[in-house]
Protein backbone atom coordinates (compact mmCIF):
# COMPACT_ATOMS: atom_id res chain seq x y z
CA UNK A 1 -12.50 40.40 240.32
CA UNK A 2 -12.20 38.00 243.42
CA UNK A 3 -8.28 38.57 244.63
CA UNK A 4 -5.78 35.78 244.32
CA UNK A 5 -7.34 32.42 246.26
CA UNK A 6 -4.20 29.41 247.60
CA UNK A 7 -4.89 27.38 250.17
CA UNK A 8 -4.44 24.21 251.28
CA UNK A 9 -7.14 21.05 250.36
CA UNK A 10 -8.40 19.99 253.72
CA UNK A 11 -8.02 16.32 254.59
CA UNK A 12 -11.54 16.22 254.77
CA UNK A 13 -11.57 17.51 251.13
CA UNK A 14 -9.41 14.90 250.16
CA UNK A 15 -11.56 12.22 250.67
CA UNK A 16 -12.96 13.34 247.40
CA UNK A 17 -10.08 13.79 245.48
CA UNK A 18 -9.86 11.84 242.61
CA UNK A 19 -13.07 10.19 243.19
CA UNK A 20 -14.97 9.53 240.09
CA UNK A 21 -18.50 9.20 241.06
CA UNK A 22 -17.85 12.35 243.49
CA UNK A 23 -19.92 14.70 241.02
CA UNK A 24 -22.62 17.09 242.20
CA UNK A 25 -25.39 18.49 240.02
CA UNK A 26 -27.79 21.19 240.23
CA UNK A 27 -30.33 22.39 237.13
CA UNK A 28 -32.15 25.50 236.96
CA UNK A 29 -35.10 25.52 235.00
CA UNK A 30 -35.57 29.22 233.08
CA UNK A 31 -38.55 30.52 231.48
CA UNK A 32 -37.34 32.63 228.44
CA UNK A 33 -34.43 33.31 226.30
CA UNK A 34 -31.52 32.00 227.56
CA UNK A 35 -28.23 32.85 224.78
CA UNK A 36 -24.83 31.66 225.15
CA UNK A 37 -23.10 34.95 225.52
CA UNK A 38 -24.95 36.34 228.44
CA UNK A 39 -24.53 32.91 230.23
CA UNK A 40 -20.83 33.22 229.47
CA UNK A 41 -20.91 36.66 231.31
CA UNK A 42 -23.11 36.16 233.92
CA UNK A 43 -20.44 33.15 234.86
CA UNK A 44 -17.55 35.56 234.44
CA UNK A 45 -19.63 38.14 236.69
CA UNK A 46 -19.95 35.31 239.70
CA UNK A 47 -16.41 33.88 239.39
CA UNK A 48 -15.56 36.76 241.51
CA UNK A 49 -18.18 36.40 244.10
CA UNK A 50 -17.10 32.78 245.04
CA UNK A 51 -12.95 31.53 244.40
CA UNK A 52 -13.79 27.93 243.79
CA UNK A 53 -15.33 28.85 240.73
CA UNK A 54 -11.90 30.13 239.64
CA UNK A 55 -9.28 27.16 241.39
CA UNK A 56 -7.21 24.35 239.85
CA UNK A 57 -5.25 21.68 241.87
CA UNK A 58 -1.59 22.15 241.75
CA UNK A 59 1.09 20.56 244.34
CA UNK A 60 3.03 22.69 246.62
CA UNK A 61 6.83 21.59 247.42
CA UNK A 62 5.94 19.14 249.76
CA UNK A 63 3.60 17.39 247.66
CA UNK A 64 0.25 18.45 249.07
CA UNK A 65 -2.31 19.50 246.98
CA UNK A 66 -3.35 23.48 246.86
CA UNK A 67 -6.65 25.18 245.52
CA UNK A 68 -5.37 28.38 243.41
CA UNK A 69 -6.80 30.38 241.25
CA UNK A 70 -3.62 31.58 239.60
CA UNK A 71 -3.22 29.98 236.36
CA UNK A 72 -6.92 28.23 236.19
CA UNK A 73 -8.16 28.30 232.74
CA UNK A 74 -12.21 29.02 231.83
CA UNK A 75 -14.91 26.81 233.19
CA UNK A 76 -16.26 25.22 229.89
CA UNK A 77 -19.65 26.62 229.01
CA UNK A 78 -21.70 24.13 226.80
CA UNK A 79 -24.68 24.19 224.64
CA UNK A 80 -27.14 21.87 223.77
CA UNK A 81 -30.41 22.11 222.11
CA UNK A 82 -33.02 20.73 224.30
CA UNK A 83 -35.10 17.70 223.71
CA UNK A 84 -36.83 17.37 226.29
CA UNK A 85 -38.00 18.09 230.37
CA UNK A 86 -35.22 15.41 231.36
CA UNK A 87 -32.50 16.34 228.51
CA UNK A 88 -30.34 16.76 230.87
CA UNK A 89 -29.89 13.75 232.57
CA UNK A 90 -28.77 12.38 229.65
CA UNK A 91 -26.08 15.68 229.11
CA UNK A 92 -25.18 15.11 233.05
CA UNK A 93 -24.51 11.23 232.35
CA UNK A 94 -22.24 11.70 229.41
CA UNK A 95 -20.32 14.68 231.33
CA UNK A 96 -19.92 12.69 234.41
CA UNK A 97 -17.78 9.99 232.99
CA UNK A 98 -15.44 12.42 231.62
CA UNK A 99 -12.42 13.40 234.18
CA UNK A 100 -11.89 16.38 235.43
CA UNK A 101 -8.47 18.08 234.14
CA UNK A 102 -7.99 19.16 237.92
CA UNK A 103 -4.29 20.48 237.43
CA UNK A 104 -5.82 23.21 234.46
CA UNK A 105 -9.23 23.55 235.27
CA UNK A 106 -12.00 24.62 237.85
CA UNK A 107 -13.25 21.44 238.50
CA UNK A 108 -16.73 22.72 237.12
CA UNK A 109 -18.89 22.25 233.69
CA UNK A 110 -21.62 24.23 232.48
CA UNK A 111 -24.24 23.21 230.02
CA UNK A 112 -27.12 25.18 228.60
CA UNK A 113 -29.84 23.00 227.61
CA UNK A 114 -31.37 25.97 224.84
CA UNK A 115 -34.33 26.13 223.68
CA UNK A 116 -36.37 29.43 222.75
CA UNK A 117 -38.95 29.63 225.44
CA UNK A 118 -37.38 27.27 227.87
CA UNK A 119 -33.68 26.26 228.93
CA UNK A 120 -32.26 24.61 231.75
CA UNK A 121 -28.47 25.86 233.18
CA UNK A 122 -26.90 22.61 234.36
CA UNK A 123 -23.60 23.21 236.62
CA UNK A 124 -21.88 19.84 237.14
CA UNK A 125 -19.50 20.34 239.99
CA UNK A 126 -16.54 17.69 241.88
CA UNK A 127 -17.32 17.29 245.42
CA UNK A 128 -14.25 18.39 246.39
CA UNK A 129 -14.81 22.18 246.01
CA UNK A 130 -18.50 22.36 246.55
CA UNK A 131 -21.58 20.70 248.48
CA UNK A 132 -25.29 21.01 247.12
CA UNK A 133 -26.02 24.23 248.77
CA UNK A 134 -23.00 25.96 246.87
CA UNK A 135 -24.54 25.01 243.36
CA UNK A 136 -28.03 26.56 244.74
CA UNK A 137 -26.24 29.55 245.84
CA UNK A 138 -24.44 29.74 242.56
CA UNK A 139 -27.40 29.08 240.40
CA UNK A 140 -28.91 31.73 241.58
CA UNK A 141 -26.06 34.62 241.83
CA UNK A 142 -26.10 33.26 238.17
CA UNK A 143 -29.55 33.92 237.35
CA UNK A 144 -29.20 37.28 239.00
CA UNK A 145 -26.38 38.27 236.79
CA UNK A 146 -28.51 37.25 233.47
CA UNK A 147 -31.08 39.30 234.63
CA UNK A 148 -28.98 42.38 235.47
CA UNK A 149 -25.98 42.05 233.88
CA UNK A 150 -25.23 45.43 235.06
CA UNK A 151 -26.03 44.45 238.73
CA UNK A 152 -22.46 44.72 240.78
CA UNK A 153 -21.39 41.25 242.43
CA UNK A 154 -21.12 41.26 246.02
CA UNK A 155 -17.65 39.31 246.58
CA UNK A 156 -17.57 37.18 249.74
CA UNK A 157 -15.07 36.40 252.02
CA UNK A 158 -12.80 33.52 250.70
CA UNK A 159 -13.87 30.34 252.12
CA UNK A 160 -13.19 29.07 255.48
CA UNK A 161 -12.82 25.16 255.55
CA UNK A 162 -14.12 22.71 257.87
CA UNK A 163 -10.72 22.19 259.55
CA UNK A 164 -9.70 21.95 263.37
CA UNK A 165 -9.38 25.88 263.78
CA UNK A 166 -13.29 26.36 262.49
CA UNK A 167 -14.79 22.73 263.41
CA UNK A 168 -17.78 23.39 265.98
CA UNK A 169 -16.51 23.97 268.99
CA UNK A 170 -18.37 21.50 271.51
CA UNK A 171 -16.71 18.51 269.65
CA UNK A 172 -12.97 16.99 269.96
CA UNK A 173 -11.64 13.85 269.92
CA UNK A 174 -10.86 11.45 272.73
CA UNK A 175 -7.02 10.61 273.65
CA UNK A 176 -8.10 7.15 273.02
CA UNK A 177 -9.30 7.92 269.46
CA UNK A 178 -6.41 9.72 268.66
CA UNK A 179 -4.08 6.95 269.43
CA UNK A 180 -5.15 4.69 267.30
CA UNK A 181 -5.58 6.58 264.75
CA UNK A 182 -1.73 7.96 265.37
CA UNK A 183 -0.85 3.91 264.89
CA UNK A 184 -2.89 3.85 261.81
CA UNK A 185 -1.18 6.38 259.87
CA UNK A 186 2.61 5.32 261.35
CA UNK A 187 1.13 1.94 259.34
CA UNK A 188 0.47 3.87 256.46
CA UNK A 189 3.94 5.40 256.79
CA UNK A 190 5.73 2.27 255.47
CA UNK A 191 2.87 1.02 253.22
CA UNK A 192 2.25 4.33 251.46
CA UNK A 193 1.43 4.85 248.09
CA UNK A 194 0.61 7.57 246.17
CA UNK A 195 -1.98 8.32 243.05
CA UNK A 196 -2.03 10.81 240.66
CA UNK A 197 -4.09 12.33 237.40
CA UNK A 198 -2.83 9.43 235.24
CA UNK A 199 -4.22 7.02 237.77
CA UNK A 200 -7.82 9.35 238.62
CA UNK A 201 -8.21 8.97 234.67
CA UNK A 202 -7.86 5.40 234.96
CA UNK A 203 -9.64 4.70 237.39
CA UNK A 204 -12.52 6.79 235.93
CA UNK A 205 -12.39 5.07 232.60
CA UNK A 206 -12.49 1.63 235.18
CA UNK A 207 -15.28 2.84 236.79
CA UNK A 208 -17.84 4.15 234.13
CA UNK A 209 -17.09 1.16 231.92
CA UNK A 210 -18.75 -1.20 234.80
CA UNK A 211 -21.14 1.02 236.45
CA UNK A 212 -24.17 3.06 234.19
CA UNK A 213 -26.20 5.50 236.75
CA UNK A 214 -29.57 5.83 236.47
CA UNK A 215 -31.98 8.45 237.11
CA UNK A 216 -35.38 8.96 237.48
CA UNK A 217 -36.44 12.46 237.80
CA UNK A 218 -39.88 13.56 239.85
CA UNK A 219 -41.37 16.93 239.54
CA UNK A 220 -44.27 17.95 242.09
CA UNK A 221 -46.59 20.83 240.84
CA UNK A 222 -46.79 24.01 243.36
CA UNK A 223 -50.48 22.49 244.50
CA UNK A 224 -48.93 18.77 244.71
CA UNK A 225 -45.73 20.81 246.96
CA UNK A 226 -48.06 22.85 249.04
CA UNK A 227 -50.04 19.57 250.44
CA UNK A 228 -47.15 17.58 251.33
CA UNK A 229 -45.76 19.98 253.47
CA UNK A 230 -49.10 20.62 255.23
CA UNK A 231 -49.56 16.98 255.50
CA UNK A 232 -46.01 16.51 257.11
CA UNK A 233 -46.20 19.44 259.23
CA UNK A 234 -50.43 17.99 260.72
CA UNK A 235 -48.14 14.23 261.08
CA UNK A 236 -45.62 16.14 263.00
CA UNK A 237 -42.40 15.64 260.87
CA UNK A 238 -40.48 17.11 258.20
CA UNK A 239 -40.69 16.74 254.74
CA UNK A 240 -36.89 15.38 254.88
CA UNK A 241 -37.91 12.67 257.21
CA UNK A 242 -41.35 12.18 254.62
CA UNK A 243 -39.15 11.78 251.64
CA UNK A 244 -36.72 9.20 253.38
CA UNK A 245 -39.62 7.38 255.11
CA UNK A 246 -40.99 7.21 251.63
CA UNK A 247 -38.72 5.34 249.88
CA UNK A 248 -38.10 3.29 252.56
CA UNK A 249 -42.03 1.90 252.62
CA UNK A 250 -41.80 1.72 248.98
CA UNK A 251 -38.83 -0.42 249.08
CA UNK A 252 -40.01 -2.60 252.10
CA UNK A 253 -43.51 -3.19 249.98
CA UNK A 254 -41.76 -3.74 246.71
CA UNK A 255 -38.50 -5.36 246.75
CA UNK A 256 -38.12 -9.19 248.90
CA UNK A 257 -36.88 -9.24 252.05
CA UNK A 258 -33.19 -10.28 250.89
CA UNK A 259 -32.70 -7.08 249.05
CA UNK A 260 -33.80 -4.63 251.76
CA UNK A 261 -31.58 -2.67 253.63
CA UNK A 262 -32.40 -0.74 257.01
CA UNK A 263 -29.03 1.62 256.51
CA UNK A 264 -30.27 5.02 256.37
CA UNK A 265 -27.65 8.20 255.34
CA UNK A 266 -29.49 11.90 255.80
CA UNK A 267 -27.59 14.92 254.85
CA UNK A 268 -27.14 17.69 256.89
CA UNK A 269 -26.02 20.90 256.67
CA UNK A 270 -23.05 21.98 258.74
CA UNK A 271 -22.96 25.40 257.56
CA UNK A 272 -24.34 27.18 260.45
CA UNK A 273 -22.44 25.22 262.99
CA UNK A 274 -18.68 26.15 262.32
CA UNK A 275 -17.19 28.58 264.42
CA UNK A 276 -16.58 31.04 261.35
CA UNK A 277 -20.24 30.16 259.72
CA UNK A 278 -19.77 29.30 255.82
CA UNK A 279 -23.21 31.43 254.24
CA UNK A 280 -23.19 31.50 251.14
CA UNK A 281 -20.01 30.60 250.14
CA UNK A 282 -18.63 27.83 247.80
CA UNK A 283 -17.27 24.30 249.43
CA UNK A 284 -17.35 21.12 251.03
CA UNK A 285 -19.78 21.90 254.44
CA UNK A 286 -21.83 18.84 254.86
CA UNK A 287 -22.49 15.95 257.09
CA UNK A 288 -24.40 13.03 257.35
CA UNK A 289 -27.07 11.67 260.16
CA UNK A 290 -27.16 7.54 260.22
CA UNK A 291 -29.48 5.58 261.54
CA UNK A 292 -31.17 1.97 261.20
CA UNK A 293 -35.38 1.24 260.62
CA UNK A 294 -37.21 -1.81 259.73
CA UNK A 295 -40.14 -0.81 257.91
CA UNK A 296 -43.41 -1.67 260.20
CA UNK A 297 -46.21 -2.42 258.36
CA UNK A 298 -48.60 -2.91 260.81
CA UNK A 299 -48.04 0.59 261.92
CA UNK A 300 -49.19 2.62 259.12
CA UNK A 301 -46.53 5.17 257.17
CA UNK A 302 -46.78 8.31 258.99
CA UNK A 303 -46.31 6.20 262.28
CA UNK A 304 -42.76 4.60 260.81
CA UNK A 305 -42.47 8.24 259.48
CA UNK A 306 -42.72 9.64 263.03
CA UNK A 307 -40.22 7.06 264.18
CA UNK A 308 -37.70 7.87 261.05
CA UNK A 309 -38.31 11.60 262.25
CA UNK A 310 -36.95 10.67 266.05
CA UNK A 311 -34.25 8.38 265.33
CA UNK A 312 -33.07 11.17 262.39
CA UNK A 313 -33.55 14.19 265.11
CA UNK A 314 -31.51 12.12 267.56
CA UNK A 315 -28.32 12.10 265.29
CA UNK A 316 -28.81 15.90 264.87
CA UNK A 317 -26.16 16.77 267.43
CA UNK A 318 -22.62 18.28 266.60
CA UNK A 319 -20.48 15.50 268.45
CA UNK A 320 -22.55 12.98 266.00
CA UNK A 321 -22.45 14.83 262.80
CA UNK A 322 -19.08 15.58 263.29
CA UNK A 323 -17.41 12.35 264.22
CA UNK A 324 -16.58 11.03 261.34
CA UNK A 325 -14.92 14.22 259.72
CA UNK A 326 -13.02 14.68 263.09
CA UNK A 327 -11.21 11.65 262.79
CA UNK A 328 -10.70 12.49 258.89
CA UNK A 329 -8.85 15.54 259.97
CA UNK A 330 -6.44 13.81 262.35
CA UNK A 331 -5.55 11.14 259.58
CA UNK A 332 -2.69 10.90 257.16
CA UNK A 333 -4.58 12.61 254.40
CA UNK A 334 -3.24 10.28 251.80
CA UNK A 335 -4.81 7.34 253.30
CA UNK A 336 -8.57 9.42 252.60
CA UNK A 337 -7.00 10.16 248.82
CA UNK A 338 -6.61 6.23 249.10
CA UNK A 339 -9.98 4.99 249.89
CA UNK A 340 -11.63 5.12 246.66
CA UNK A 341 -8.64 3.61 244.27
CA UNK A 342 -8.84 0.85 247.38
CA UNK A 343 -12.53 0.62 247.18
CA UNK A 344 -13.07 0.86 243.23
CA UNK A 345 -9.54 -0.32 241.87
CA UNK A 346 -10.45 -4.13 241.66
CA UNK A 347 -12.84 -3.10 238.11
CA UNK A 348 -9.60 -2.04 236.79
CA UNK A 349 -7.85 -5.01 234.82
CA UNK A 350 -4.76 -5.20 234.63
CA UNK A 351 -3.28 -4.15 230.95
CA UNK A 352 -0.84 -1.77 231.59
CA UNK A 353 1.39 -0.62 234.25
CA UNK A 354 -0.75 2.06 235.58
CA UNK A 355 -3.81 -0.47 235.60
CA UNK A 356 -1.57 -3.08 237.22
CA UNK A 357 -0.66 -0.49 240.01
CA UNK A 358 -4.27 0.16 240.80
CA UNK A 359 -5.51 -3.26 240.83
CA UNK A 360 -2.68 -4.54 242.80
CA UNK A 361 -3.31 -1.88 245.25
CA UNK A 362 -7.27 -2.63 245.84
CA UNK A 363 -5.63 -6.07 246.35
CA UNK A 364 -3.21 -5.77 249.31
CA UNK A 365 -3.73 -5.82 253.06
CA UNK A 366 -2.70 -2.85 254.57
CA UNK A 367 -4.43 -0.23 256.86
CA UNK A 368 -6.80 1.18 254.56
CA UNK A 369 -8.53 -2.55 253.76
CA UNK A 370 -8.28 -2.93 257.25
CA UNK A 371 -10.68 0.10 257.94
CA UNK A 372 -13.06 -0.72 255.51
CA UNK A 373 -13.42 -4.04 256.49
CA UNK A 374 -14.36 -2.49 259.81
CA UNK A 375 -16.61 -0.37 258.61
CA UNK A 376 -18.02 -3.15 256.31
CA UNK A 377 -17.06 -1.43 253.08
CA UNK A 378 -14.62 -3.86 251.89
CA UNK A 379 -16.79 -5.05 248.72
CA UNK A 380 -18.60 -3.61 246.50
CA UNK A 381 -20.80 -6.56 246.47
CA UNK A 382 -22.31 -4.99 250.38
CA UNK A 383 -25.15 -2.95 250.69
CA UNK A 384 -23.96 0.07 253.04
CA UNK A 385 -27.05 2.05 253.22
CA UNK A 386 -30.78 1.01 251.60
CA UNK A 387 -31.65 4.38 251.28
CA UNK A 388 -29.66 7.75 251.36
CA UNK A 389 -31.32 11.19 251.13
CA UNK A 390 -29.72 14.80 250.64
CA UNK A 391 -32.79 17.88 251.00
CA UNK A 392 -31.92 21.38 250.47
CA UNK A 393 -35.31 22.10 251.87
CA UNK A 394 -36.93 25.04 250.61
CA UNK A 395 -34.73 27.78 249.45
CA UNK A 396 -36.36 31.23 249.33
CA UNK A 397 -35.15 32.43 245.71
CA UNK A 398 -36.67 35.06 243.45
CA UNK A 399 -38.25 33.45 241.00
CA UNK A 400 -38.24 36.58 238.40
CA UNK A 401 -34.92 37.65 237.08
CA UNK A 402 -35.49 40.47 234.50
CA UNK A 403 -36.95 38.83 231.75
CA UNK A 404 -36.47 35.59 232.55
CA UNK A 405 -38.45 33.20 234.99
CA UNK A 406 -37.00 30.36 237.61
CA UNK A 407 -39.58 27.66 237.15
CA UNK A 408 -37.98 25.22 239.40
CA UNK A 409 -34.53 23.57 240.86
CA UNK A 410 -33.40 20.08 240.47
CA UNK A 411 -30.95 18.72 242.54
CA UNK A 412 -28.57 15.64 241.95
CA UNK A 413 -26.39 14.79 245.16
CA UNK A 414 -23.71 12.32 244.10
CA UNK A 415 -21.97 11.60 246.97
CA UNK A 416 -19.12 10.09 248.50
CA UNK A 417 -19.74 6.14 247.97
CA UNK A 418 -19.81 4.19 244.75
CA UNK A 419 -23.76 4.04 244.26
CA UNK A 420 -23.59 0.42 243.62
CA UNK A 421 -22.93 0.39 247.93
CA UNK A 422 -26.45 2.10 248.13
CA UNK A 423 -29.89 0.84 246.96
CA UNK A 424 -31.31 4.70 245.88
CA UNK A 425 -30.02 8.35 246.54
CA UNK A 426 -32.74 10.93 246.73
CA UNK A 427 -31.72 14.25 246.08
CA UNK A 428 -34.58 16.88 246.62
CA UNK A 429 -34.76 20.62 246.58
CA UNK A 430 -38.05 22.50 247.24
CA UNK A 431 -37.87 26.48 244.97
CA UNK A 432 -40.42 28.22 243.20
CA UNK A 433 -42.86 26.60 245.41
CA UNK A 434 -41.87 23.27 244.08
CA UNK A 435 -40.85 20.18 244.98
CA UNK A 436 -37.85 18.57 242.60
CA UNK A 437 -37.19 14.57 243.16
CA UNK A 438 -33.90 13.18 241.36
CA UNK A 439 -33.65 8.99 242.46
CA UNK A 440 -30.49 7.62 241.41
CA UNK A 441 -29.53 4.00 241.23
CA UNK A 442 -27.54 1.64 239.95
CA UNK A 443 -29.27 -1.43 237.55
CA UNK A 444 -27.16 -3.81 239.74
CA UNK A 445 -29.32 -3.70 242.71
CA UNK A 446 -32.74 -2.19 241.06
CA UNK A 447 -34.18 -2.67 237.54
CA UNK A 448 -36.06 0.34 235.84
CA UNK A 449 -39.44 -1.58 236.18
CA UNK A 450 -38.86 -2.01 239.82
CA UNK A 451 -37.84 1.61 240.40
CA UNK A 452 -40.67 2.74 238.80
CA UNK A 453 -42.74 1.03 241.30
CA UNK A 454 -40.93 2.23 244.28
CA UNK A 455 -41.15 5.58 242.90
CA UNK A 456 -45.55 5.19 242.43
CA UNK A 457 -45.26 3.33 245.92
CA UNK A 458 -43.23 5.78 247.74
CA UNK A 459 -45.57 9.31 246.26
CA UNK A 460 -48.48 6.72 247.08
CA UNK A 461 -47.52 6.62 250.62
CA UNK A 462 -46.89 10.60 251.05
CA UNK A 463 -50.32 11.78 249.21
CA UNK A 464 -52.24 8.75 249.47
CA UNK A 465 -51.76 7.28 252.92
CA UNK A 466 -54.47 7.97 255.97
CA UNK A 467 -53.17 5.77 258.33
């Protein structure tokens, strides 16, 4: 067993607390006989390789929360007969509006979708202990452990945060940031208010009775897989700047001009560029590269996919991938707890004294509406990005454990925005020698029909376009 785990949740980390939509998904897809007891050990096996598998939320005497793993009860294991290839979107959908008992629980859920010949492990996971790469990572130690149950876990080191001691070390922040962000949280001082389970369940139950998220899975065979990434690599860009390109032409050819966006989010790994570098363990270790492009359609896709590919590479560097969780680090972490209950409060109504308390809140003018409005975040009604992509790239997994057989990964980002703020989210993960596609979306912005055609539009433009 992993020895006792306490730390401190990073401010950065607390940005997701409490969040609702803050929920990150990976699914294994296993050839063979999957049963419910050797899933239940092969979880108890990898608890000790990685802490956050094993951590609840509690408050220290000072009031700020602390990851521990003394006291956490079991991660819930789940199954489900399958239905279906896409079973468990629907199982992910009705887990995700659940909330997380953070105070008793690893903030983790485990579902086997069973069938005889072929399952699929599901780990739904809260942002705030874990980033896209930890699920792969702990899908697989997973899958290793139901293969040979008698195989002895490696244990890592505990997990280093992204904090100022381990941030890369060719970034800082400038004496005239600092100031003002030293007079924001003095603001905060006097306007502060504080949130708690009671109001993270109510704002869930708020948020999940407005908003329904859809998905709409894509699977690429091993042949399909193995000509997109030749074709990318001949147009001289990666399949991460492809993918985003892609739905950006399919939006640009589909949807009218009013509805387009040219906000662009790509995720990035920070992993490698701490000063203690993360591997393999479990956490919170990503960025995001920004950028703006109106689709050209005079200049053929691969073109505006060559110009996606320079603008992304361009945002690449630590001191921009790092900004923004920088300044996170030298705010009044309360005010990052605050965001979202600012943000998403306002679809609570106000029927009880813990609703009235959050809807009041996304109400007043204090320094938290006064940064979103800056950053142009203050509705829910604005478009933030038109198109947001996370890509674990290719991940070099065994695809035989013992008896059983990875056939492929799926990978469902969630993220750190209410989706509604977003046209689509494309998570992508390329294992087994195959390319998984998960678009998510909210009906507000996009109907089904209309997805649909982005989604022929966009695999149109990366298998179909010369130009």
């Amino acid at each position: 067993m992993h020895k006792p785990y306490t730390r401190k949740v990073t401010a950065i980390e607390r940005f997701f607390a409490r969040s609702p939509f803050a929920i990150v998904t990976m699914v294994a897809r296993i050839r063979g006989e999957v049963t419910e007891r050797s899933l239940r050990t092969a979880v108890d096996q990898v608890k000790a390789r990685h802490p956050n598998l094993s951590v609840r939320i509690v408050q220290d005497e000072d009031g700020d929360p602390l990851l521990t793993t003394e006291g956490a009860q079991e991660i819930p294991v789940v199954v489900v007969p399958r239905q279906s290839d896409d079973h468990w979107a629907s199982v992910v959908a009705e887990s995700s509006r659940i909330p997380f008992e953070f105070e008793t629980h690893p903030a983790v859920r485990i579902f086997l979708i069973q069938s005889p010949a072929e399952s699929e492990l599901v780990i739904l996971c809260h942002h705030i202990i874990c980033d896209g790469l930890s699920l792969a990572y702990v899908t697989r130690d997973i899958l290793q452990q139901l293969g040979n149950p008698a195989r002895e876990v490696e244990v890592l080191p505990d997990p280093i945060p992204i904090g100022l001691d381990n941030i890369a070390p060719d970034v800082s922040t400038s004496s005239i940031v600092r100031f003002f962000i030293n007079r924001m949280n003095k603001q905060w001082d006097s306007e502060k208010i504080l949130f708690d389970q009671a109001d993270y369940r109510t704002l869930t139950s708020a948020y999940w009775g407005r908003y329904t998220h859809q998905v709409l899975p894509i699977e690429l065979s091993e042949d399909e897989t193995t000509s997109l990434i030749e074709r990318c690599r001949n147009e001289e860009v990666t399949v991460n700047s492809a993918l985003a390109a892609a739905f950006v032409a399919a939006q640009a050819i589909v949807l009218d001009e009013k509805s387009l966006h040219p906000g662009i989010g790509i995720g990035a790994s920070l992993r490698d560029r701490l000063r203690v570098p993360a591997g393999e363990v479990m956490g919170f270790y990503a960025g995001i590269a920004t950028l703006k492009h109106k689709y050209n359609h005079k200049a053929g896709f691969w073109e505006n996919a060559r110009n996606i590919h320079r603008k992304a590479t361009s945002q690449y560097a630590n001191k921009t991938l790092f900004n923004d969780l920088l300044n996170w680090l030298h705010l009044d972490p309360t005010i990052m707890e605050s965001i979202h209950f600012k943000r998403i409060g306002v679809l609570v109504q106000a029927e009880a004294d813990q609703s009235t308390k959050l809807f009041d809140f996304s109400q007043r003018a204090d320094v938290i509406s006064s940064i979103l409005k800056r950053d142009n975040m203050d509705s829910l009604d604005k478009i933030y990005w038109g198109t947001a992509v996370t890509n674990l790239t290719r991940l070099d997994f065994p695809t035989a454990y013992g008896d059983l057989e990875l056939d492929r990964l799926i990978f469902k980002p969630g993220g750190g925005f209410p989706l509604v703020t977003v046209n689509l989210v494309v998570g992508a993960v390329t294992c087994a020698g195959k390319l998984s596609i998960v678009v998510e979306y909210v009906e507000d912005n996009i109907q089904f029909e209309t997805m649909e055609q982005i989604k022929e539009k966009a695999l149109e433009c990366l298998f179909t376009d010369s130009s």
